[in-house]
PDB file of N, CA and C in Angstrom:
ATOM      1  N   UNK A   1     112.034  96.440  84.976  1.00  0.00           N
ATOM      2  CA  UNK A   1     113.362  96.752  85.432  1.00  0.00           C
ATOM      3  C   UNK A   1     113.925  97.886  84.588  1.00  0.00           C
ATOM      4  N   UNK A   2     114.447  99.326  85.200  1.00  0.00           N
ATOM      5  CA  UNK A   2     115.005 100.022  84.674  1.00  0.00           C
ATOM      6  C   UNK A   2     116.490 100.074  84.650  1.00  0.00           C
ATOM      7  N   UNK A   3     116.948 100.550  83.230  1.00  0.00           N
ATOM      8  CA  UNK A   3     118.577 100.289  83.154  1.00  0.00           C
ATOM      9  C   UNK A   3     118.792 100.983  82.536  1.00  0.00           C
ATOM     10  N   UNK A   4     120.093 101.995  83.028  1.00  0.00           N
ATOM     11  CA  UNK A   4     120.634 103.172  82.721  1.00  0.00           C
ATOM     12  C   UNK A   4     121.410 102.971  81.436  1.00  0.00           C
ATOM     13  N   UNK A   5     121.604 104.071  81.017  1.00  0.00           N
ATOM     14  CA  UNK A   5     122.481 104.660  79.530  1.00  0.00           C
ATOM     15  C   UNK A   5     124.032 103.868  79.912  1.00  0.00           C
ATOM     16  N   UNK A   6     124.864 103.065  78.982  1.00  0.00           N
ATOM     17  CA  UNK A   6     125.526 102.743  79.213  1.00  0.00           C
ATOM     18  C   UNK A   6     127.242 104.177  79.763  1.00  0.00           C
ATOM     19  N   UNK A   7     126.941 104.409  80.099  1.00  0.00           N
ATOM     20  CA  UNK A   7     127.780 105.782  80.266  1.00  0.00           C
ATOM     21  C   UNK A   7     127.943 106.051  82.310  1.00  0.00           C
ATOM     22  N   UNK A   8     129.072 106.265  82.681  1.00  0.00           N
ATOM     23  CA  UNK A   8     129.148 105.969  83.489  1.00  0.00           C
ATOM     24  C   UNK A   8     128.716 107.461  84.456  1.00  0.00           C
ATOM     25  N   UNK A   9     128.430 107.959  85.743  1.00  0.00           N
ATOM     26  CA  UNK A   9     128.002 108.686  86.384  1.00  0.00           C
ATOM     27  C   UNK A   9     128.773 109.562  86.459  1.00  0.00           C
ATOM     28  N   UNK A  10     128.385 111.179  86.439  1.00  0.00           N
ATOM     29  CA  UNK A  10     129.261 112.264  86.881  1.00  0.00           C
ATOM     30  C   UNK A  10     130.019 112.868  85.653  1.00  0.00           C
ATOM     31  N   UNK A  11     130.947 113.504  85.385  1.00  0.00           N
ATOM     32  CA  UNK A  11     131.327 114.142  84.045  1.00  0.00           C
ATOM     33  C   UNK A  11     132.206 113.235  82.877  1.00  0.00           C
ATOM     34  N   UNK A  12     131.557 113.689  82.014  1.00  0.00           N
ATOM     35  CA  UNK A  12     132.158 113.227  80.491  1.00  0.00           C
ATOM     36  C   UNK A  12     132.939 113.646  79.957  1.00  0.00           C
ATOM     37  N   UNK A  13     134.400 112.817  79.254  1.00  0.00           N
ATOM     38  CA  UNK A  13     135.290 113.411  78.875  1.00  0.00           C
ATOM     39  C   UNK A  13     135.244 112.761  77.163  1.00  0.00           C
ATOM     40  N   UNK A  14     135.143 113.679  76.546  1.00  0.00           N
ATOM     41  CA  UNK A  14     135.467 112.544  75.350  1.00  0.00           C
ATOM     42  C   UNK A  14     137.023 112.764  74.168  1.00  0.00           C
ATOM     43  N   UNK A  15     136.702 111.455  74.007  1.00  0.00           N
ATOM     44  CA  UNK A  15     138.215 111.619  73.164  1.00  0.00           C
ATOM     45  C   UNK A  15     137.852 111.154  71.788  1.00  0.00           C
ATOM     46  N   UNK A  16     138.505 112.530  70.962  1.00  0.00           N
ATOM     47  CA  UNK A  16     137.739 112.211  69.549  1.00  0.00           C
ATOM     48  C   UNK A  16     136.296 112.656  69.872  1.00  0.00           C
ATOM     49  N   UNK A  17     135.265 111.479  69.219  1.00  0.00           N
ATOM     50  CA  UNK A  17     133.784 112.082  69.651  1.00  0.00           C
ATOM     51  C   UNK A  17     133.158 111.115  70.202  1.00  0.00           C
ATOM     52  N   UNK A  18     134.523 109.914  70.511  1.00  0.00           N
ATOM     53  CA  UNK A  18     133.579 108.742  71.865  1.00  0.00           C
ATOM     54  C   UNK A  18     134.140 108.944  73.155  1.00  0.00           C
ATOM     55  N   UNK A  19     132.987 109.157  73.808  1.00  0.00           N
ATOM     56  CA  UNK A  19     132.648 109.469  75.086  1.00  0.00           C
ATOM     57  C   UNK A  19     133.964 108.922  76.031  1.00  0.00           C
ATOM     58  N   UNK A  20     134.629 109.150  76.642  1.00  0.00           N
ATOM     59  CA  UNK A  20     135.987 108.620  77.442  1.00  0.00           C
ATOM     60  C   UNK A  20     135.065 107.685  78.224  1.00  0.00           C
ATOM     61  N   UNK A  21     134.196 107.884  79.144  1.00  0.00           N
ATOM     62  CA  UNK A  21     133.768 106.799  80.348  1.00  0.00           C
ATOM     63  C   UNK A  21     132.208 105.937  79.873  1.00  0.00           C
ATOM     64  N   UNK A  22     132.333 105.850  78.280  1.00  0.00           N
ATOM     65  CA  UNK A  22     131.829 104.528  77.628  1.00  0.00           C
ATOM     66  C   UNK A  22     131.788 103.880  78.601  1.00  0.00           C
ATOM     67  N   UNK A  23     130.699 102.702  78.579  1.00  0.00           N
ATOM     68  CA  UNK A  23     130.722 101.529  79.242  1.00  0.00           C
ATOM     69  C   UNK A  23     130.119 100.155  78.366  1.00  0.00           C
ATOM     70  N   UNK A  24     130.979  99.571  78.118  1.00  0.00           N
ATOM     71  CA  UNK A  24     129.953  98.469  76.851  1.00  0.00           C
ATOM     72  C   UNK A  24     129.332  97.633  77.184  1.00  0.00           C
ATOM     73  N   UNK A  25     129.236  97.340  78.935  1.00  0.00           N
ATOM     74  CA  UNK A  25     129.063  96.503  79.163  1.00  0.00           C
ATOM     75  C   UNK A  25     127.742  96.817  80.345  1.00  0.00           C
ATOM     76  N   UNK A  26     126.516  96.634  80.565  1.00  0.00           N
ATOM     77  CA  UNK A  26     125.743  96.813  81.908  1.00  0.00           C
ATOM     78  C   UNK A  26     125.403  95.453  81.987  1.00  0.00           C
ATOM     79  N   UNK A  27     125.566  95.521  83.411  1.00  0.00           N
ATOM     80  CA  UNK A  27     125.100  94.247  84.457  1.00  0.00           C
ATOM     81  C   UNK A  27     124.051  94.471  85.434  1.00  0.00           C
ATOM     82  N   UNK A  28     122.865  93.590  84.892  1.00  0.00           N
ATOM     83  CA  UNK A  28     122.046  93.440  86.217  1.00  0.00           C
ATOM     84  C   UNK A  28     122.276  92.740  87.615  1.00  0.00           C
ATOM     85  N   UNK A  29     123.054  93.803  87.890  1.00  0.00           N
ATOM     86  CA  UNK A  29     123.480  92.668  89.634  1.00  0.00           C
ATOM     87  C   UNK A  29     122.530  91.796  90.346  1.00  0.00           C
ATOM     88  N   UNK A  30     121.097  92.940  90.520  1.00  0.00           N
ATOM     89  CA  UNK A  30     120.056  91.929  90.985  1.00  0.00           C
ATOM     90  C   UNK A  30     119.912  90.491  90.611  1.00  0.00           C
ATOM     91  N   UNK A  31     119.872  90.245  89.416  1.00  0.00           N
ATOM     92  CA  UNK A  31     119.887  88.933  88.763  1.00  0.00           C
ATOM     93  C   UNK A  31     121.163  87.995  88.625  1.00  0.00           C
ATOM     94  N   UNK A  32     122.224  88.706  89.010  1.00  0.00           N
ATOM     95  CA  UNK A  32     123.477  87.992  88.286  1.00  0.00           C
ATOM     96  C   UNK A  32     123.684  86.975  90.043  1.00  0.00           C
ATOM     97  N   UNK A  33     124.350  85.741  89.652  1.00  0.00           N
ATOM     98  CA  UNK A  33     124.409  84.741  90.428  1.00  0.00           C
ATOM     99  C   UNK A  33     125.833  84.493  91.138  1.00  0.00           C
ATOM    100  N   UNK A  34     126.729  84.990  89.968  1.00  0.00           N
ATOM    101  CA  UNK A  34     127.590  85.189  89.975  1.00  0.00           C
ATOM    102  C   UNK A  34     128.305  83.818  89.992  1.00  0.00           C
ATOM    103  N   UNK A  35     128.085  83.291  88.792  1.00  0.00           N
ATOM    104  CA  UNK A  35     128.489  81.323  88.679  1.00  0.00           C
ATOM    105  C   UNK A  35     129.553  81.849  87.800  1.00  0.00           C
ATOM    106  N   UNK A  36     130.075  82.811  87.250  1.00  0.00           N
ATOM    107  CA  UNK A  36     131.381  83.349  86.606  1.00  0.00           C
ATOM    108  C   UNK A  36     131.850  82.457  85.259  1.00  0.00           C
ATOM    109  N   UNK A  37     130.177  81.823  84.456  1.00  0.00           N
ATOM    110  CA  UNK A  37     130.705  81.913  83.077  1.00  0.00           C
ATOM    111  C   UNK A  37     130.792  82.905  82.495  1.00  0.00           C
ATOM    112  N   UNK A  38     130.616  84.168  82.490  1.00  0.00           N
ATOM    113  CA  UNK A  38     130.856  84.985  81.740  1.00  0.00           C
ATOM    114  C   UNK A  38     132.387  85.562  81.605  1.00  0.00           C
ATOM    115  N   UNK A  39     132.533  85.021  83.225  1.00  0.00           N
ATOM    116  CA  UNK A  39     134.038  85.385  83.141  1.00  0.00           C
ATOM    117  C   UNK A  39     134.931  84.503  82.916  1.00  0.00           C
ATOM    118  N   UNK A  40     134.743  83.147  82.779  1.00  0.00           N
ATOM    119  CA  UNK A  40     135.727  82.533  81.770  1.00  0.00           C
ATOM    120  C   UNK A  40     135.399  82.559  80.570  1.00  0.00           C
ATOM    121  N   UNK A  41     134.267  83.179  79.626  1.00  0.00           N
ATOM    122  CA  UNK A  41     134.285  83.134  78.497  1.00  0.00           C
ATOM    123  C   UNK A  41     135.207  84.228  77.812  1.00  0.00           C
ATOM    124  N   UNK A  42     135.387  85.091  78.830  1.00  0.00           N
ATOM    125  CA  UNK A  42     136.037  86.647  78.382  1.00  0.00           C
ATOM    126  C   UNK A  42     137.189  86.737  78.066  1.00  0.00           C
ATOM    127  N   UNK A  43     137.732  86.848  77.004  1.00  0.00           N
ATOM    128  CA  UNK A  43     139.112  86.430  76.635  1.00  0.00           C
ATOM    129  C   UNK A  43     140.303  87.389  76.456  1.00  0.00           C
ATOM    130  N   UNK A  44     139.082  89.125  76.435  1.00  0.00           N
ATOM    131  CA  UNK A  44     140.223  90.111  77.030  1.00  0.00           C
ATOM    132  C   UNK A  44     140.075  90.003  79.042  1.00  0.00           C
ATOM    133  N   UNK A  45     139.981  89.493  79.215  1.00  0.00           N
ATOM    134  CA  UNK A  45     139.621  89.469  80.694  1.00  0.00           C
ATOM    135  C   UNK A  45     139.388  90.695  81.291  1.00  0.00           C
ATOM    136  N   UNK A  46     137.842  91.154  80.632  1.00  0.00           N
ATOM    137  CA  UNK A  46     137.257  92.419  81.082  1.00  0.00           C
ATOM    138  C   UNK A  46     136.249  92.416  82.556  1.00  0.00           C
ATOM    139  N   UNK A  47     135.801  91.327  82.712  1.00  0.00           N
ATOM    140  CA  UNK A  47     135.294  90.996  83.892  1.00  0.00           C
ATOM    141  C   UNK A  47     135.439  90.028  84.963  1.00  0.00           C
ATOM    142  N   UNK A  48     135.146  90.760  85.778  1.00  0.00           N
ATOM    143  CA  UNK A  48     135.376  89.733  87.505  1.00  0.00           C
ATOM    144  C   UNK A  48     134.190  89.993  88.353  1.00  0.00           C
ATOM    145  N   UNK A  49     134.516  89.263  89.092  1.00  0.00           N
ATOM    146  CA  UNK A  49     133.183  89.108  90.539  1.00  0.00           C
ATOM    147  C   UNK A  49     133.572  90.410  91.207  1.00  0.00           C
ATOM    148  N   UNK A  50     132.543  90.854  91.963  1.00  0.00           N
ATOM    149  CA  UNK A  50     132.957  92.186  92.749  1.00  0.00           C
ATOM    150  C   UNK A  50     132.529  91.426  94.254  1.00  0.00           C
ATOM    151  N   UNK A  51     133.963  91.450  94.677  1.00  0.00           N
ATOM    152  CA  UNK A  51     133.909  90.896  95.940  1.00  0.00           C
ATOM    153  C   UNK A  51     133.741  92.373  96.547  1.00  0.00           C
ATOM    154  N   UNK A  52     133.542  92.491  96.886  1.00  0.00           N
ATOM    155  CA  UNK A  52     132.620  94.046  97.887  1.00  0.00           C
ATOM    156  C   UNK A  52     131.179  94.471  97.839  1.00  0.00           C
ATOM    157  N   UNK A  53     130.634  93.543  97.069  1.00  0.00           N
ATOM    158  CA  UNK A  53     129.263  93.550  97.004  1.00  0.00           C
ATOM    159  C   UNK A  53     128.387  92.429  96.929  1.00  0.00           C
ATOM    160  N   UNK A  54     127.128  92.286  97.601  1.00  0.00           N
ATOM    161  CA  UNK A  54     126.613  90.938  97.692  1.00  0.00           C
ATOM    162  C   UNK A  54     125.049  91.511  97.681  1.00  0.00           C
ATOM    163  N   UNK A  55     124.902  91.162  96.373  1.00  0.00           N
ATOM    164  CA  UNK A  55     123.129  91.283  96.163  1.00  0.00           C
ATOM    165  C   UNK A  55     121.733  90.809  96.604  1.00  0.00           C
ATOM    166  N   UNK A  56     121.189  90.978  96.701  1.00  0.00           N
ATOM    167  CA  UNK A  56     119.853  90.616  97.201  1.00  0.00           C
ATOM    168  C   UNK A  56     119.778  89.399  97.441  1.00  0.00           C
ATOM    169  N   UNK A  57     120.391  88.123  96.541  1.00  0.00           N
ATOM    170  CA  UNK A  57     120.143  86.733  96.221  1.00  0.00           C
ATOM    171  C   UNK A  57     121.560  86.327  97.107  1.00  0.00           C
ATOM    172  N   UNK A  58     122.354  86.773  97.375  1.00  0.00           N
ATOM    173  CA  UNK A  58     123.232  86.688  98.468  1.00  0.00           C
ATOM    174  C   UNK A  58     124.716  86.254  97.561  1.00  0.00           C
ATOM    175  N   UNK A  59     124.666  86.813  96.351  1.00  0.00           N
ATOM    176  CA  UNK A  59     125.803  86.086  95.560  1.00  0.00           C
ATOM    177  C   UNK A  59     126.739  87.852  95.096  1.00  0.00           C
ATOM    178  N   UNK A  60     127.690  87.385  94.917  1.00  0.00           N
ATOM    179  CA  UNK A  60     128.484  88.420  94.285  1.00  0.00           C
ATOM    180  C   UNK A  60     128.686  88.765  92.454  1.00  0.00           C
ATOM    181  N   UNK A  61     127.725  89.693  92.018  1.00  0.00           N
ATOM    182  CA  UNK A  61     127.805  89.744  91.027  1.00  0.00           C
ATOM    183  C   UNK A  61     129.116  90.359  90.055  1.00  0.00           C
ATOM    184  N   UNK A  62     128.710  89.932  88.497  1.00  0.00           N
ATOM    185  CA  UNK A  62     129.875  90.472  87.992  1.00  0.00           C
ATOM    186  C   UNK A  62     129.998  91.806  87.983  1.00  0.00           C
ATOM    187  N   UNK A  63     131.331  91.926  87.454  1.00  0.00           N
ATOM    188  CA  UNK A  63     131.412  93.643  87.042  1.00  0.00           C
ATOM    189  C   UNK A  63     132.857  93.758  86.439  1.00  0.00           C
ATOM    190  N   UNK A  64     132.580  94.760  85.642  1.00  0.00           N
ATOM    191  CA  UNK A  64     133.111  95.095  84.433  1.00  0.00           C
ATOM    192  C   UNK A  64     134.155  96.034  84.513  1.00  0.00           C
ATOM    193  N   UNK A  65     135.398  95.414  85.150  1.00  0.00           N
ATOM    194  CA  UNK A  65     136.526  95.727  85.632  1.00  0.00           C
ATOM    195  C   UNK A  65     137.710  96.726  84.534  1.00  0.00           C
ATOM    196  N   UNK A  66     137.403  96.367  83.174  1.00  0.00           N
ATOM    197  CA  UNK A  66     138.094  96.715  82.281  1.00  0.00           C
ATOM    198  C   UNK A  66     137.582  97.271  81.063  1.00  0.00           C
ATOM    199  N   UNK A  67     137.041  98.497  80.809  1.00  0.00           N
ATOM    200  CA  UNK A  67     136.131  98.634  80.054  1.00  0.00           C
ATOM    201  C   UNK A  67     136.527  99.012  78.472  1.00  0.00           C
ATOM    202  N   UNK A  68     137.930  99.383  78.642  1.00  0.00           N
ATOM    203  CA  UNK A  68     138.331  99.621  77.659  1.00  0.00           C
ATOM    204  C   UNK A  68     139.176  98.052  76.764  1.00  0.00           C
ATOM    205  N   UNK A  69     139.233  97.086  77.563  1.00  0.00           N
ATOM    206  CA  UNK A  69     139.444  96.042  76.983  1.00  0.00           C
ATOM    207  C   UNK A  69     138.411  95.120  76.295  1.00  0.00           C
ATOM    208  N   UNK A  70     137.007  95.456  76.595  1.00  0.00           N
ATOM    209  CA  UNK A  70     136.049  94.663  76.608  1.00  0.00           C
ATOM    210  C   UNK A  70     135.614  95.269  74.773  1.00  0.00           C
ATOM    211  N   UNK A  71     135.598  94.102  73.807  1.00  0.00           N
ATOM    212  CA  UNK A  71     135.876  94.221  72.585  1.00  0.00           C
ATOM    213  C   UNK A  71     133.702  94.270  71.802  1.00  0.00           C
ATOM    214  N   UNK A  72     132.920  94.063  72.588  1.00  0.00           N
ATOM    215  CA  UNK A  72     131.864  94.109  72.556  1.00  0.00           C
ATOM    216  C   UNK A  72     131.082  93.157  72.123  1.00  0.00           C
ATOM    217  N   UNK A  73     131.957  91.465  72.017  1.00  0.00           N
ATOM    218  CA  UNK A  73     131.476  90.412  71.162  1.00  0.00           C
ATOM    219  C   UNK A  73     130.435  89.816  71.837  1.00  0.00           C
ATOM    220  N   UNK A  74     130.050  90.270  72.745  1.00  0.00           N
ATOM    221  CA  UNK A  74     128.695  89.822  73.528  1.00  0.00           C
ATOM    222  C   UNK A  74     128.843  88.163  73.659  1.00  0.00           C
ATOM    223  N   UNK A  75     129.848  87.406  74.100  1.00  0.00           N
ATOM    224  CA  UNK A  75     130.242  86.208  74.270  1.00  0.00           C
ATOM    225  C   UNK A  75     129.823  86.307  75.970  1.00  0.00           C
ATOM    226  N   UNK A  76     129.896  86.966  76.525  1.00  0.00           N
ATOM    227  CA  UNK A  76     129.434  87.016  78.519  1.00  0.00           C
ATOM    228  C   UNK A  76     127.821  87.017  78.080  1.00  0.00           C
ATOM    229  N   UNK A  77     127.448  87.565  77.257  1.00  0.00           N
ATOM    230  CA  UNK A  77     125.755  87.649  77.302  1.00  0.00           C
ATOM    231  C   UNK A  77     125.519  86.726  76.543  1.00  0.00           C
ATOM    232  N   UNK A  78     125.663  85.871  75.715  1.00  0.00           N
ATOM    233  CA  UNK A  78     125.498  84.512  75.522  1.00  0.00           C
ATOM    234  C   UNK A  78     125.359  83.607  76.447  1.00  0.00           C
ATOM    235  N   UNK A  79     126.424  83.504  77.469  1.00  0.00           N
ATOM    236  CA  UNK A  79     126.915  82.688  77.888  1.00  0.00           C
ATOM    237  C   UNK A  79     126.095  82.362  79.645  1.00  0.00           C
ATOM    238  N   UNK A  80     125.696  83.807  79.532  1.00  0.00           N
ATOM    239  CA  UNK A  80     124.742  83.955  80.963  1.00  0.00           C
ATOM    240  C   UNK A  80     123.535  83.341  81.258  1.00  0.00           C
ATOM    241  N   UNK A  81     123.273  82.550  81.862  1.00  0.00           N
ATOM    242  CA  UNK A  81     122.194  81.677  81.931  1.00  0.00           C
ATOM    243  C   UNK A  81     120.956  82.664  82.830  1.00  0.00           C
ATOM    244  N   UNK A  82     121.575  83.414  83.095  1.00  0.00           N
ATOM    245  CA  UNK A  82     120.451  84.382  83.946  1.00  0.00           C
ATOM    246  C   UNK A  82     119.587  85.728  83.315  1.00  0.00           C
ATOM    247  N   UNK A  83     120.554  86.128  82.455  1.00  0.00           N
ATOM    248  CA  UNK A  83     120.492  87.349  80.827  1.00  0.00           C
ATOM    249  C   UNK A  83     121.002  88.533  81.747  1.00  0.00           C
ATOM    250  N   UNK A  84     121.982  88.311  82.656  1.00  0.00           N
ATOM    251  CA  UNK A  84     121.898  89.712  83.225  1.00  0.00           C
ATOM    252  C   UNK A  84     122.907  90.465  82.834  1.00  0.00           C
ATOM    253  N   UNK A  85     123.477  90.615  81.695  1.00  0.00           N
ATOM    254  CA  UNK A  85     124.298  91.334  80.649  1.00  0.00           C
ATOM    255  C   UNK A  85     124.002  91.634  79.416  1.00  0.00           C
ATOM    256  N   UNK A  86     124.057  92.943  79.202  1.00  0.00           N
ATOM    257  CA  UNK A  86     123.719  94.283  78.117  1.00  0.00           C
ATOM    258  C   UNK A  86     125.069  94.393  77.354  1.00  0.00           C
ATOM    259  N   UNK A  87     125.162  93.989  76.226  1.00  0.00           N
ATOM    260  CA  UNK A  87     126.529  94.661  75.362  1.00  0.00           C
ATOM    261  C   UNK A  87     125.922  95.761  74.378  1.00  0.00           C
ATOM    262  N   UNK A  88     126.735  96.675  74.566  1.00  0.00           N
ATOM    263  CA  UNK A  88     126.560  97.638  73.436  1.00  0.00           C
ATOM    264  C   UNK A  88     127.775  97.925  72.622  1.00  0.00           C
ATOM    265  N   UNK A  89     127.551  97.884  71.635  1.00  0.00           N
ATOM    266  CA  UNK A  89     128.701  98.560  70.621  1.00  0.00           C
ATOM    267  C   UNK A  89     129.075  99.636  70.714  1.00  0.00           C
ATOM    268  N   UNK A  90     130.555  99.796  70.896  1.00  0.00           N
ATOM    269  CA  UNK A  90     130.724 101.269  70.719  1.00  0.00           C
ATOM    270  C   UNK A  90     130.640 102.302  69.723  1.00  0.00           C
ATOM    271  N   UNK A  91     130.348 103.502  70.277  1.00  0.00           N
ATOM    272  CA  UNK A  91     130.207 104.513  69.318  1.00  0.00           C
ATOM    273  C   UNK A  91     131.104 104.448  68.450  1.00  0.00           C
ATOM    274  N   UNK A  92     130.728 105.179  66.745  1.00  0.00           N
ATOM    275  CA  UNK A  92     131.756 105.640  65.849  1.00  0.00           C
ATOM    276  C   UNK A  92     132.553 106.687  65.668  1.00  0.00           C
ATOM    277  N   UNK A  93     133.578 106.764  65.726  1.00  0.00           N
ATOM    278  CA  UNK A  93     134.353 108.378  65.659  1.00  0.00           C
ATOM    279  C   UNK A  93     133.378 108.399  64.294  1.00  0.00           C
ATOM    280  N   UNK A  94     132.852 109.953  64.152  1.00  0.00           N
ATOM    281  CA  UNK A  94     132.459 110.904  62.918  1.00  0.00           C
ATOM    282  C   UNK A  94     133.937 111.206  61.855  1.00  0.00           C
TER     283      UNK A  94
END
């Protein structure tokens, strides 16, 4: 399974020297079930179900609604019984 650079598609703006459209968070939709512990574990409430999309397995996966709230404690990727969440830390301002 290939999985992209956490950075979101199309042009980069950055502020300071982290990237404006960061993303800390990737989701394997294919895999995700969408049983939404990750989203009650989330306590900035950075993620929700994406009702507009329905994956292969016929469920609505998560997605990462708030990216700048999402604090990177990898508590949704714990919590995923499926592993279909990537946390990355954000970059350091230089």
């Amino acid at each position: 399974m290939a999985m992209s650079a956490p950075l979101t598609e199309g042009r980069v703006r950055h502020v300071g020297s982290v990237p404006a459209s960061f993303r800390p968070i990737l989701v394997a939709s294919e895999r995700c079930k969408g049983c939404a512990l990750c989203i009650d574990v989330c306590q900035p409430g950075a993620l929700a179900l994406d009702a507009s999309h329905v994956n292969a397995m016929g469920h609505h996966p998560v997605l990462l609604v708030h990216p700048d709230a999402c604090t990177s404690c990898a508590k949704c990727a714990r919590m995923c019984p499926d592993a279909a969440l990537s946390v990355f830390a954000r970059p350091r301002e230089a």
